[in-house]
PDB file of N, CA and C in Angstrom:
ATOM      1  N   UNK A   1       0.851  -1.173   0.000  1.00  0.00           N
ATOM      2  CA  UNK A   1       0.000   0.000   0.000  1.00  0.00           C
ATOM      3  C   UNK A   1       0.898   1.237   0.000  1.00  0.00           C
ATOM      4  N   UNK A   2       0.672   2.145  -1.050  1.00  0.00           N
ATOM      5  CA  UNK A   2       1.911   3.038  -0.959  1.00  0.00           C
ATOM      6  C   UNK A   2       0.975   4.815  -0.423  1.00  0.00           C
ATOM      7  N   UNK A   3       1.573   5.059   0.315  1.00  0.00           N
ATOM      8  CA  UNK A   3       1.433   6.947   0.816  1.00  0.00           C
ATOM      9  C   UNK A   3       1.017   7.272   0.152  1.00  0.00           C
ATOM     10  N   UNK A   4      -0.156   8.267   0.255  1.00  0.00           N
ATOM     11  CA  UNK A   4      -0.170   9.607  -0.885  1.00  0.00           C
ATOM     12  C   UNK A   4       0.465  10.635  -0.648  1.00  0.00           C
ATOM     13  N   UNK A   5       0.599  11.045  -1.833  1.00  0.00           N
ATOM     14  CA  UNK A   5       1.822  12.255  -1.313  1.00  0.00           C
ATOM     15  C   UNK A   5       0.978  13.577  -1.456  1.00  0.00           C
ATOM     16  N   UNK A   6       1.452  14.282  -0.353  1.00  0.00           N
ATOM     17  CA  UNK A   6       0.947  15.160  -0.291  1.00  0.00           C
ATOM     18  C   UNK A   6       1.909  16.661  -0.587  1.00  0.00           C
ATOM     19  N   UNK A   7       1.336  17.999  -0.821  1.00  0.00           N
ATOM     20  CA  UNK A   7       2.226  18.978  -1.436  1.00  0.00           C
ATOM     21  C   UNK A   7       2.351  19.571  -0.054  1.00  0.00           C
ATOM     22  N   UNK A   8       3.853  19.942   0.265  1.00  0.00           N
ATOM     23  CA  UNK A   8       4.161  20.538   1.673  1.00  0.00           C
ATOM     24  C   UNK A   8       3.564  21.479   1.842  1.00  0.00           C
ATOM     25  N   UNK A   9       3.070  22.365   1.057  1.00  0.00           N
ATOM     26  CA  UNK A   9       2.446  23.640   0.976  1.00  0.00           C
ATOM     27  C   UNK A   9       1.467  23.936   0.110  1.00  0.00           C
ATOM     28  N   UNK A  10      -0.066  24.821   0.719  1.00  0.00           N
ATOM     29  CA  UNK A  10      -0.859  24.774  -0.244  1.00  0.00           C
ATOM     30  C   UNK A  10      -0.474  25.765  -1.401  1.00  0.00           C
ATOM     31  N   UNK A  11      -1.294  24.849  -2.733  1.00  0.00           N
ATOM     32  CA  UNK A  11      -1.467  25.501  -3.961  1.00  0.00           C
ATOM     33  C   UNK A  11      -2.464  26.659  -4.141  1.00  0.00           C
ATOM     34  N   UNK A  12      -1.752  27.908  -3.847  1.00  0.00           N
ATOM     35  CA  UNK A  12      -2.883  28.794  -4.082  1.00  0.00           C
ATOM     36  C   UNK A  12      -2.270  29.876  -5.415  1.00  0.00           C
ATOM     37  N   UNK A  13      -3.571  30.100  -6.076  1.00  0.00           N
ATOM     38  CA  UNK A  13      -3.655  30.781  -7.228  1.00  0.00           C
ATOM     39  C   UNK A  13      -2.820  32.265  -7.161  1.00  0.00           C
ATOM     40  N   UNK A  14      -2.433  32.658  -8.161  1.00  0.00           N
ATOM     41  CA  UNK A  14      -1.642  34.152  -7.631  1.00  0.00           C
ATOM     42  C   UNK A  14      -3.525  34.944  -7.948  1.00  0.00           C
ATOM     43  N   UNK A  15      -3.535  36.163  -6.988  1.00  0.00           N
ATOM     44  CA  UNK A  15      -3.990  37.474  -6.618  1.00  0.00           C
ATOM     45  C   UNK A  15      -3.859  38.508  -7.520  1.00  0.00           C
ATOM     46  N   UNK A  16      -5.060  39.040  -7.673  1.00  0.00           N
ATOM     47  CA  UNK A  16      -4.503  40.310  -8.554  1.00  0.00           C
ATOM     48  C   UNK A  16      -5.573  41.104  -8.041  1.00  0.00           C
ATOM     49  N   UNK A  17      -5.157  42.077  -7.609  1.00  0.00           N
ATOM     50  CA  UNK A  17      -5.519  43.303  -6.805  1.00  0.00           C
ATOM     51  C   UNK A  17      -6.580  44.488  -7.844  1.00  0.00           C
ATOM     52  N   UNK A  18      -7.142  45.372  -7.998  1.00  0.00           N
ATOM     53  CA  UNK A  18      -7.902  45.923  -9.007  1.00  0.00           C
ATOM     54  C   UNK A  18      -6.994  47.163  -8.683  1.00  0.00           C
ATOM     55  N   UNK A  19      -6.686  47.650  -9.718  1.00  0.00           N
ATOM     56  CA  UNK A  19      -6.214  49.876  -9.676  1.00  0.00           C
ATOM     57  C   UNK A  19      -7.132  49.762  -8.471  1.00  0.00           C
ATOM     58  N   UNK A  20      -6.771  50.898  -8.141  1.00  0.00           N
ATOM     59  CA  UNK A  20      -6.914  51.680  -6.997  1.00  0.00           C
ATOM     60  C   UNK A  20      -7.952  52.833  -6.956  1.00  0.00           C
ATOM     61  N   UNK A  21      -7.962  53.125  -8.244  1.00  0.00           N
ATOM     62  CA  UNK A  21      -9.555  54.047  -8.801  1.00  0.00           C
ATOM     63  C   UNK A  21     -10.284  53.324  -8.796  1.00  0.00           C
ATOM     64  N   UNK A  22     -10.190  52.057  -9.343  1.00  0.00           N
ATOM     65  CA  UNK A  22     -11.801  51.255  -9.331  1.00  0.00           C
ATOM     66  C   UNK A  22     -12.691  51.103  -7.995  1.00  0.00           C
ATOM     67  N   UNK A  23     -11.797  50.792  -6.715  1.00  0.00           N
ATOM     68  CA  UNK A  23     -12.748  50.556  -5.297  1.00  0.00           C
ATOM     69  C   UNK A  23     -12.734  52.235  -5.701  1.00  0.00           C
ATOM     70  N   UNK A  24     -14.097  51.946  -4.444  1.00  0.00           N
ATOM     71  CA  UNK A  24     -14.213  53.628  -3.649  1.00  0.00           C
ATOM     72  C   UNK A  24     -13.344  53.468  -2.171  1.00  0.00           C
ATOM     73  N   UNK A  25     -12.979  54.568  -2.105  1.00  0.00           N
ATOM     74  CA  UNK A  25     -12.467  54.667  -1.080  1.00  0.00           C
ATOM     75  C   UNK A  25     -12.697  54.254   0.547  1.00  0.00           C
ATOM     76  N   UNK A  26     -13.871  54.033   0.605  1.00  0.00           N
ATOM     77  CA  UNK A  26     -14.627  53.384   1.766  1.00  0.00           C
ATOM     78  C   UNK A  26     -15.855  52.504   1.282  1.00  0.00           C
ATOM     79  N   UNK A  27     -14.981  50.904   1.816  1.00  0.00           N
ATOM     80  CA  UNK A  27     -16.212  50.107   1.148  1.00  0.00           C
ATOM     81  C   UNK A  27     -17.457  49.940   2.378  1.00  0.00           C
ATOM     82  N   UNK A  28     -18.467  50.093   1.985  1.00  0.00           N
ATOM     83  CA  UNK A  28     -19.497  49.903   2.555  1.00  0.00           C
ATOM     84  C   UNK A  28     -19.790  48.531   3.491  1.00  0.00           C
ATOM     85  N   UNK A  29     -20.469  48.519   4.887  1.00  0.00           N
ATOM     86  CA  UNK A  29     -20.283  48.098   6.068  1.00  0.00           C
ATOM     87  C   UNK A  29     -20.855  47.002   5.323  1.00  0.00           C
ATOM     88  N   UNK A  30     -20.781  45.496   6.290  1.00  0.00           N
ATOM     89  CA  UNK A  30     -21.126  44.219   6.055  1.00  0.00           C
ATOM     90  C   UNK A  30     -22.666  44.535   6.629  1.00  0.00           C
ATOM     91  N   UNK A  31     -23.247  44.034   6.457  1.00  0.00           N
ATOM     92  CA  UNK A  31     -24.617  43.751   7.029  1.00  0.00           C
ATOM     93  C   UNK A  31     -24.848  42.218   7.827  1.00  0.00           C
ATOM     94  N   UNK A  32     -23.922  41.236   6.894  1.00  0.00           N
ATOM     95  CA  UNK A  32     -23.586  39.955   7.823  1.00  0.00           C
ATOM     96  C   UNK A  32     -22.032  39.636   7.903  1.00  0.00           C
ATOM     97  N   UNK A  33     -22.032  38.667   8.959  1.00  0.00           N
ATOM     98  CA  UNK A  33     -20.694  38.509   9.187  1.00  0.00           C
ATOM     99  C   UNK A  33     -20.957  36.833   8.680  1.00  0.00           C
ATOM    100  N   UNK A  34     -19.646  35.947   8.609  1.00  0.00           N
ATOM    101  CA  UNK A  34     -19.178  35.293   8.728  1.00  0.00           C
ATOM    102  C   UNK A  34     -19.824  34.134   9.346  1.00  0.00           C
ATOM    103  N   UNK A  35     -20.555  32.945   9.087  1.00  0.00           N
ATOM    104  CA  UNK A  35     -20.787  31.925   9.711  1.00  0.00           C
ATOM    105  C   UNK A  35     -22.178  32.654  10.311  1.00  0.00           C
ATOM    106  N   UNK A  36     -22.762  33.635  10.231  1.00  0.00           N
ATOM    107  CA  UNK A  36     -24.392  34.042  10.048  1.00  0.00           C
ATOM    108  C   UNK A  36     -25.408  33.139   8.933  1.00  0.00           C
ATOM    109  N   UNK A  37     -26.435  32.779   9.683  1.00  0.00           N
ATOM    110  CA  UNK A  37     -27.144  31.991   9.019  1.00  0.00           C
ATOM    111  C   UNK A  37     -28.195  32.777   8.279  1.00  0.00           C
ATOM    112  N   UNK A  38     -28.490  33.005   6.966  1.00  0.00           N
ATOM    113  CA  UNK A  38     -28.950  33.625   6.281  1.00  0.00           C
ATOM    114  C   UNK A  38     -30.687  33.001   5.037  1.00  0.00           C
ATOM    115  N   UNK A  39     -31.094  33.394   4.848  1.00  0.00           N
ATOM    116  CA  UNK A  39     -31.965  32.895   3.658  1.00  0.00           C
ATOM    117  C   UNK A  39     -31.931  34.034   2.540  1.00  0.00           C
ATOM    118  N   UNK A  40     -33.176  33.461   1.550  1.00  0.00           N
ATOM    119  CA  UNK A  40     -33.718  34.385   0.170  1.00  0.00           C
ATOM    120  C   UNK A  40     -34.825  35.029   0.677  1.00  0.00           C
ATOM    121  N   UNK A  41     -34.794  36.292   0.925  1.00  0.00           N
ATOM    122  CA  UNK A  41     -36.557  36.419   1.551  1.00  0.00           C
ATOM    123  C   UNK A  41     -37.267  37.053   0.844  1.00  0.00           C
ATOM    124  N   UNK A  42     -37.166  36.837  -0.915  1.00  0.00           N
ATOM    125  CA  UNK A  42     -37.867  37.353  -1.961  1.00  0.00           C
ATOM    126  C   UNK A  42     -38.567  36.506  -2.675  1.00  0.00           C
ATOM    127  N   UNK A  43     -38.177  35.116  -2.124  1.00  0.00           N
ATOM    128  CA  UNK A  43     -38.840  33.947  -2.517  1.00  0.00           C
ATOM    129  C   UNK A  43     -39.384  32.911  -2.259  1.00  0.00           C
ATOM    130  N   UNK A  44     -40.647  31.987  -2.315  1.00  0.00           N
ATOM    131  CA  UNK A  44     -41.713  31.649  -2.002  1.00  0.00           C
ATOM    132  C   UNK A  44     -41.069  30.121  -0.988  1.00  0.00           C
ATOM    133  N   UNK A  45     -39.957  29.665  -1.589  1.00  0.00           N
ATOM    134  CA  UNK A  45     -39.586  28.846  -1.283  1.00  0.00           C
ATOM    135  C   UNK A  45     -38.009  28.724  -1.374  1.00  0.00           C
ATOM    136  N   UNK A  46     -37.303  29.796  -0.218  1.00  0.00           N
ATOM    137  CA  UNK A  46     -36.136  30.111  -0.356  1.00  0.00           C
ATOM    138  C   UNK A  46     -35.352  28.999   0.317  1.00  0.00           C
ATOM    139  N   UNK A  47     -33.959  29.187  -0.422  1.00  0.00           N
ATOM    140  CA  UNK A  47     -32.370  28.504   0.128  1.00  0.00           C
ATOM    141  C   UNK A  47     -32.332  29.594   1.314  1.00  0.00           C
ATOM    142  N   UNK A  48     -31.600  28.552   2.531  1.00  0.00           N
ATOM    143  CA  UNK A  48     -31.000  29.019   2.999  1.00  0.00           C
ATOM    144  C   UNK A  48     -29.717  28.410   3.213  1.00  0.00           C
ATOM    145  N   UNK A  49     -28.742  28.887   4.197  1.00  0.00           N
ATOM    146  CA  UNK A  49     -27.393  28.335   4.752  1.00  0.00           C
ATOM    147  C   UNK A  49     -26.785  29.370   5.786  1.00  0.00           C
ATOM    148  N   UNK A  50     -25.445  29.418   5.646  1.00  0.00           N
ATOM    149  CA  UNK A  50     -24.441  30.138   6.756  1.00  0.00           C
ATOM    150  C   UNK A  50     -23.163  31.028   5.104  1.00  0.00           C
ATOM    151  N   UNK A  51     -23.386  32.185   5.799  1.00  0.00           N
ATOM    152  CA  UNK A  51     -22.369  33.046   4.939  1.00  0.00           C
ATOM    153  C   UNK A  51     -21.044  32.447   5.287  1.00  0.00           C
ATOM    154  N   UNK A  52     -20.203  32.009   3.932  1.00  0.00           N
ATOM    155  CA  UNK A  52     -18.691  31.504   4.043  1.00  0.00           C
ATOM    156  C   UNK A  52     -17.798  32.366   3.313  1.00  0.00           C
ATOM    157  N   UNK A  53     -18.367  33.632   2.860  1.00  0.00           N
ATOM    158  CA  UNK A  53     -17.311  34.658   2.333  1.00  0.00           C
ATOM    159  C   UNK A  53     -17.788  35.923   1.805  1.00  0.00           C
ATOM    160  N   UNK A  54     -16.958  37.041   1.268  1.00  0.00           N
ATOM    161  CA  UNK A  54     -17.962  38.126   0.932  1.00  0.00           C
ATOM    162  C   UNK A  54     -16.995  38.675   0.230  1.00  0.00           C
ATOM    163  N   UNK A  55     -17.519  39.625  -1.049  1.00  0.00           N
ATOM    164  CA  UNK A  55     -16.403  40.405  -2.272  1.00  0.00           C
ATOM    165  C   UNK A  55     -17.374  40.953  -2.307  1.00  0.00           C
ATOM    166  N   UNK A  56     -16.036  42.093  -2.619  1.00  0.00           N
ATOM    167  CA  UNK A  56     -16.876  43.458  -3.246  1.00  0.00           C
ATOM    168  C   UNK A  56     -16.332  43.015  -4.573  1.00  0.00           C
ATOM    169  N   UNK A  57     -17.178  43.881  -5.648  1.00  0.00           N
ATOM    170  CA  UNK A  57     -17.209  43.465  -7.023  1.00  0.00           C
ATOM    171  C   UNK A  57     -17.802  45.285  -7.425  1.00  0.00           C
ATOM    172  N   UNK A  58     -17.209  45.236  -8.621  1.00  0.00           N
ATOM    173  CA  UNK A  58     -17.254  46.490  -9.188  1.00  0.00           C
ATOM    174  C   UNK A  58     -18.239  46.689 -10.818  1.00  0.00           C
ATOM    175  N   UNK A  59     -18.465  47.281 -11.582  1.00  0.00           N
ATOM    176  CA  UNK A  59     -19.298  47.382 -12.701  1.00  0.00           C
ATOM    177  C   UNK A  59     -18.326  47.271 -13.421  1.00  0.00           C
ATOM    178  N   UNK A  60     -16.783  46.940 -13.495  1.00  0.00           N
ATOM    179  CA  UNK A  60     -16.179  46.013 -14.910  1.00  0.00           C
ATOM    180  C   UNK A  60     -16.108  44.837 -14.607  1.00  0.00           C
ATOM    181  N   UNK A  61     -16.486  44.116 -13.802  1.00  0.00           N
ATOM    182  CA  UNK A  61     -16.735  42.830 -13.548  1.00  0.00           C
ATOM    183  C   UNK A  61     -18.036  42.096 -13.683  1.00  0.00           C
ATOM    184  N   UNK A  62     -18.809  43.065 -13.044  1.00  0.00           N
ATOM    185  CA  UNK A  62     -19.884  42.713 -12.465  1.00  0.00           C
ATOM    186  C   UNK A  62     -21.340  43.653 -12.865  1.00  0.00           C
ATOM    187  N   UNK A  63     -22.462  43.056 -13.271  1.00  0.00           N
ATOM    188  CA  UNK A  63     -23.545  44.142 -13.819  1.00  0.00           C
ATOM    189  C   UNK A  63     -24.108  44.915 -12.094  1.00  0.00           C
ATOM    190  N   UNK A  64     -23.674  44.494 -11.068  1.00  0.00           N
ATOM    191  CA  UNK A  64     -24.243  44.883  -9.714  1.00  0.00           C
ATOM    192  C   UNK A  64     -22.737  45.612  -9.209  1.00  0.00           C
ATOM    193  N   UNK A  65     -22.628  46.800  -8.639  1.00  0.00           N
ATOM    194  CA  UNK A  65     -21.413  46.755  -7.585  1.00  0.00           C
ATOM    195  C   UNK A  65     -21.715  46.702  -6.218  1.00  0.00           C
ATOM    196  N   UNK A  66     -21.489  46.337  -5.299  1.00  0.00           N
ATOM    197  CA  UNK A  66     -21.351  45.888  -3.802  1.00  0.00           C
ATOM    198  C   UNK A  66     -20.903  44.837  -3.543  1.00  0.00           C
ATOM    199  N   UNK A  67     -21.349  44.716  -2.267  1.00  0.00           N
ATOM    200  CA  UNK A  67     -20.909  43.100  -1.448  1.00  0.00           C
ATOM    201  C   UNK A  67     -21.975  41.889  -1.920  1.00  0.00           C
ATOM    202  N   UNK A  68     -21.178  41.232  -2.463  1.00  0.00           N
ATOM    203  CA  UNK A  68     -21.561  40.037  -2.683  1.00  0.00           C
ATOM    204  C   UNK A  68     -21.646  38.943  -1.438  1.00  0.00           C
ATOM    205  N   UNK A  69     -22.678  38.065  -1.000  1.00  0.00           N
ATOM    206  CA  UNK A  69     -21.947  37.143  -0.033  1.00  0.00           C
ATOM    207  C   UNK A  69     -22.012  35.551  -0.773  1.00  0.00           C
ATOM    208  N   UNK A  70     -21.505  34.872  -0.133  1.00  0.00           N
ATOM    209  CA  UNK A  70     -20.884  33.223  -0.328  1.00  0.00           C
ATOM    210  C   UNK A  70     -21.550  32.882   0.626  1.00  0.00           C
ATOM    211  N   UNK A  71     -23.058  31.749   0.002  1.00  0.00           N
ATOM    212  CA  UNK A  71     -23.584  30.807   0.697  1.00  0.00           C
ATOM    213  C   UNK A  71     -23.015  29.744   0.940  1.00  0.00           C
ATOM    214  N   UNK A  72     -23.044  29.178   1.595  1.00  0.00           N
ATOM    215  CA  UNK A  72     -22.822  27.650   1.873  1.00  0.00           C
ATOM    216  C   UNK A  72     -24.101  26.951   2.238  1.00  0.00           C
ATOM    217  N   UNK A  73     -25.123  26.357   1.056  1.00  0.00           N
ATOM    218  CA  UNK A  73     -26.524  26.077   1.326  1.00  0.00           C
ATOM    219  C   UNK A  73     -26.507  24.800   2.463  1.00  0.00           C
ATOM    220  N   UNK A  74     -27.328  24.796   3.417  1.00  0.00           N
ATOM    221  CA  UNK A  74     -27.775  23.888   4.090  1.00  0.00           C
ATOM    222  C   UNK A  74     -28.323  22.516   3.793  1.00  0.00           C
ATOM    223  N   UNK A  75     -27.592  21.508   3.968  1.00  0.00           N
ATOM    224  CA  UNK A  75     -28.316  20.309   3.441  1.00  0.00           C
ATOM    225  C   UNK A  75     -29.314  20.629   3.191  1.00  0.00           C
ATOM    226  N   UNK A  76     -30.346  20.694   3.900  1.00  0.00           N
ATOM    227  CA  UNK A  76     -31.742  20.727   4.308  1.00  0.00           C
ATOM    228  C   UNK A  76     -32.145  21.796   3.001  1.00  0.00           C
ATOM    229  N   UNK A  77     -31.461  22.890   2.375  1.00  0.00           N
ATOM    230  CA  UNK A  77     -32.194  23.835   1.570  1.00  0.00           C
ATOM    231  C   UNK A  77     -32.373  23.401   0.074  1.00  0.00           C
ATOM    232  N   UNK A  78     -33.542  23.505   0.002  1.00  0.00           N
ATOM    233  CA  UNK A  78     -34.607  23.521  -1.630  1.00  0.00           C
ATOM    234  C   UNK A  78     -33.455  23.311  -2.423  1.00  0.00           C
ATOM    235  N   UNK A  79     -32.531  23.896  -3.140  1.00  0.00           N
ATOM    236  CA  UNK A  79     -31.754  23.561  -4.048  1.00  0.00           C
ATOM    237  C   UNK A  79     -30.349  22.569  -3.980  1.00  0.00           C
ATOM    238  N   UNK A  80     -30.004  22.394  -2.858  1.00  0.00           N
ATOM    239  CA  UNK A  80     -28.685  21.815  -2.018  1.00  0.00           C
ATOM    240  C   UNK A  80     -28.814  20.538  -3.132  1.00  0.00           C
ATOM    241  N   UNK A  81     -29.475  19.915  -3.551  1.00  0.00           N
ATOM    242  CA  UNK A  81     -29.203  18.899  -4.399  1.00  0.00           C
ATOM    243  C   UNK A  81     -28.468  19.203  -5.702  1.00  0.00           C
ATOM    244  N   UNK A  82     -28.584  20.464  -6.122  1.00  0.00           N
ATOM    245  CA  UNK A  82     -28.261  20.695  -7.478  1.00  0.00           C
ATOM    246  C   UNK A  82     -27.006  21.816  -7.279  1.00  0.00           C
ATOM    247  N   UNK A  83     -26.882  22.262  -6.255  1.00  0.00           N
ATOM    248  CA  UNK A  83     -25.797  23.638  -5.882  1.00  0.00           C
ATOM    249  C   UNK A  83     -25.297  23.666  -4.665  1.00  0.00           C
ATOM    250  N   UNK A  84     -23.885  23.461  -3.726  1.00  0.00           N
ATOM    251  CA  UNK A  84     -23.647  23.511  -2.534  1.00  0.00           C
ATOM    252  C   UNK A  84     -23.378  25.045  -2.240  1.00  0.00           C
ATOM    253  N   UNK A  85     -22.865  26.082  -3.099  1.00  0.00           N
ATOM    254  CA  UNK A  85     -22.957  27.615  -2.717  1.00  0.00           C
ATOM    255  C   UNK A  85     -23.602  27.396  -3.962  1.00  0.00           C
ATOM    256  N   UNK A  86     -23.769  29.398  -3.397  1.00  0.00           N
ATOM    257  CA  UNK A  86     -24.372  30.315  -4.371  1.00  0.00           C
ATOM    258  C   UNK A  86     -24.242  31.823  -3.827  1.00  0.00           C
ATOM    259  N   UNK A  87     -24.523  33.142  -4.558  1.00  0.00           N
ATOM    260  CA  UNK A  87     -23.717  33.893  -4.433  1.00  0.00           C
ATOM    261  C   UNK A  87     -25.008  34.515  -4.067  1.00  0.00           C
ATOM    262  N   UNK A  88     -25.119  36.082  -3.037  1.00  0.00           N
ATOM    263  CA  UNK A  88     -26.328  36.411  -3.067  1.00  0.00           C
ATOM    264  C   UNK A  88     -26.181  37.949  -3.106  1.00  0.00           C
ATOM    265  N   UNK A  89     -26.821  38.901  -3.271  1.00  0.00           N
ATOM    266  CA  UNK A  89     -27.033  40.697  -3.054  1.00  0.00           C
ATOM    267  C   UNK A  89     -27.232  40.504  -1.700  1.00  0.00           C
ATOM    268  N   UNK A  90     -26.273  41.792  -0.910  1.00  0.00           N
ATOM    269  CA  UNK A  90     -26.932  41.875   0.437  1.00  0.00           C
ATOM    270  C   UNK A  90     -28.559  41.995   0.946  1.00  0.00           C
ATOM    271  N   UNK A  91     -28.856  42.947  -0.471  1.00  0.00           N
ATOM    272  CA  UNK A  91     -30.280  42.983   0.193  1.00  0.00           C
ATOM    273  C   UNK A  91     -31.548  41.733  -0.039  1.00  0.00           C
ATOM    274  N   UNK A  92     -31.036  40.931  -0.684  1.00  0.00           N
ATOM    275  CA  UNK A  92     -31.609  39.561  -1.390  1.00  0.00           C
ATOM    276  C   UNK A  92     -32.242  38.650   0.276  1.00  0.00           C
ATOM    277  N   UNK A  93     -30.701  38.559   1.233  1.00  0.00           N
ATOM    278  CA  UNK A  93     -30.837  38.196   2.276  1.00  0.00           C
ATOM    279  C   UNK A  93     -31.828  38.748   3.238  1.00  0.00           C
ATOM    280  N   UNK A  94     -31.867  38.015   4.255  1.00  0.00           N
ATOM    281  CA  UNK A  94     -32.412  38.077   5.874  1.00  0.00           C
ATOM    282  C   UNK A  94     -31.617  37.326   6.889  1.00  0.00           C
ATOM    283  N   UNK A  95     -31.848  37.907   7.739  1.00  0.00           N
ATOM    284  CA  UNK A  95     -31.267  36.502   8.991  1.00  0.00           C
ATOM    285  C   UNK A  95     -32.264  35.103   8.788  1.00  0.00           C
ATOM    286  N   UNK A  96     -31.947  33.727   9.265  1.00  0.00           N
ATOM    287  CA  UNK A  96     -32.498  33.057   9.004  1.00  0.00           C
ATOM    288  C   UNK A  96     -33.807  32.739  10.577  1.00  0.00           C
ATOM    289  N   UNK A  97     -33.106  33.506  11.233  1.00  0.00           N
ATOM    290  CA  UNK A  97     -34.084  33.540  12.663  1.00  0.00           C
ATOM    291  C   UNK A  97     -35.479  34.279  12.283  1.00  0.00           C
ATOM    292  N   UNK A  98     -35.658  35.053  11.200  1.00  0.00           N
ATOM    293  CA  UNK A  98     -36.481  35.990  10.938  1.00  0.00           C
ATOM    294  C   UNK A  98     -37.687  34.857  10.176  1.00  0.00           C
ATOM    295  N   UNK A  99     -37.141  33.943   9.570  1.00  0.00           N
ATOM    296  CA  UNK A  99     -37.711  32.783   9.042  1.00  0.00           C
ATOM    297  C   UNK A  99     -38.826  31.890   9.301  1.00  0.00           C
ATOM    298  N   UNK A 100     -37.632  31.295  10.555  1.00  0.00           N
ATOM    299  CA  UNK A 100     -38.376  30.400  11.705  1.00  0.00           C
ATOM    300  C   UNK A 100     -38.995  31.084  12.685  1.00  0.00           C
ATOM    301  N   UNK A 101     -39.437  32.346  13.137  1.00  0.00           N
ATOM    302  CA  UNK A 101     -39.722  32.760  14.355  1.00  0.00           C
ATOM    303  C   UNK A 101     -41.116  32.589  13.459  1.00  0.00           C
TER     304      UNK A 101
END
């Protein structure tokens, strides 16, 4: 039975930073943090999960500029069979307590 080998160090992609004109100078506050459990509350039968990341994104990238967040859908959510993230508009969200109460 032979080892797998593993790479001493992770493989991460090189970074590329945007000019410095493109952000604005003060990016606008999070509304969620990190490992906040979130839903869709525009839709009849929304995904939910826990936020696993967040980018700002600009109008040469992107047809929206703001914070984007990184779902990580919940087993349990409506689409989780077909998508484990998905990307959402801050204002798309809710807390997910707002849900269940």
């Amino acid at each position: 039975m032979s080892k797998s080998k593993c790479h001493p160090h992770p493989v991460i992609p090189p970074v590329n930073y945007p000019d410095s004109d493109i952000l604005p100078k003060n990016l606008p506050n999070q509304k969620y943090k990190l490992g906040d459990l979130v839903y869709w509350h525009q839709v009849k039968n929304p995904d939910f999960g826990r936020v696993s990341g967040v980018i700002y994104t600009t109008q040469s990238n992107c047809k929206v500029e703001g914070l984007h967040y990184l779902i990580s859908l919940d087993i349990d959510s409506p689409s989780r069979s077909i998508v484990h993230y998905d990307f959402a508009f801050e204002e798309d969200l809710a807390p997910l307590d707002e849900l269940c109460s």
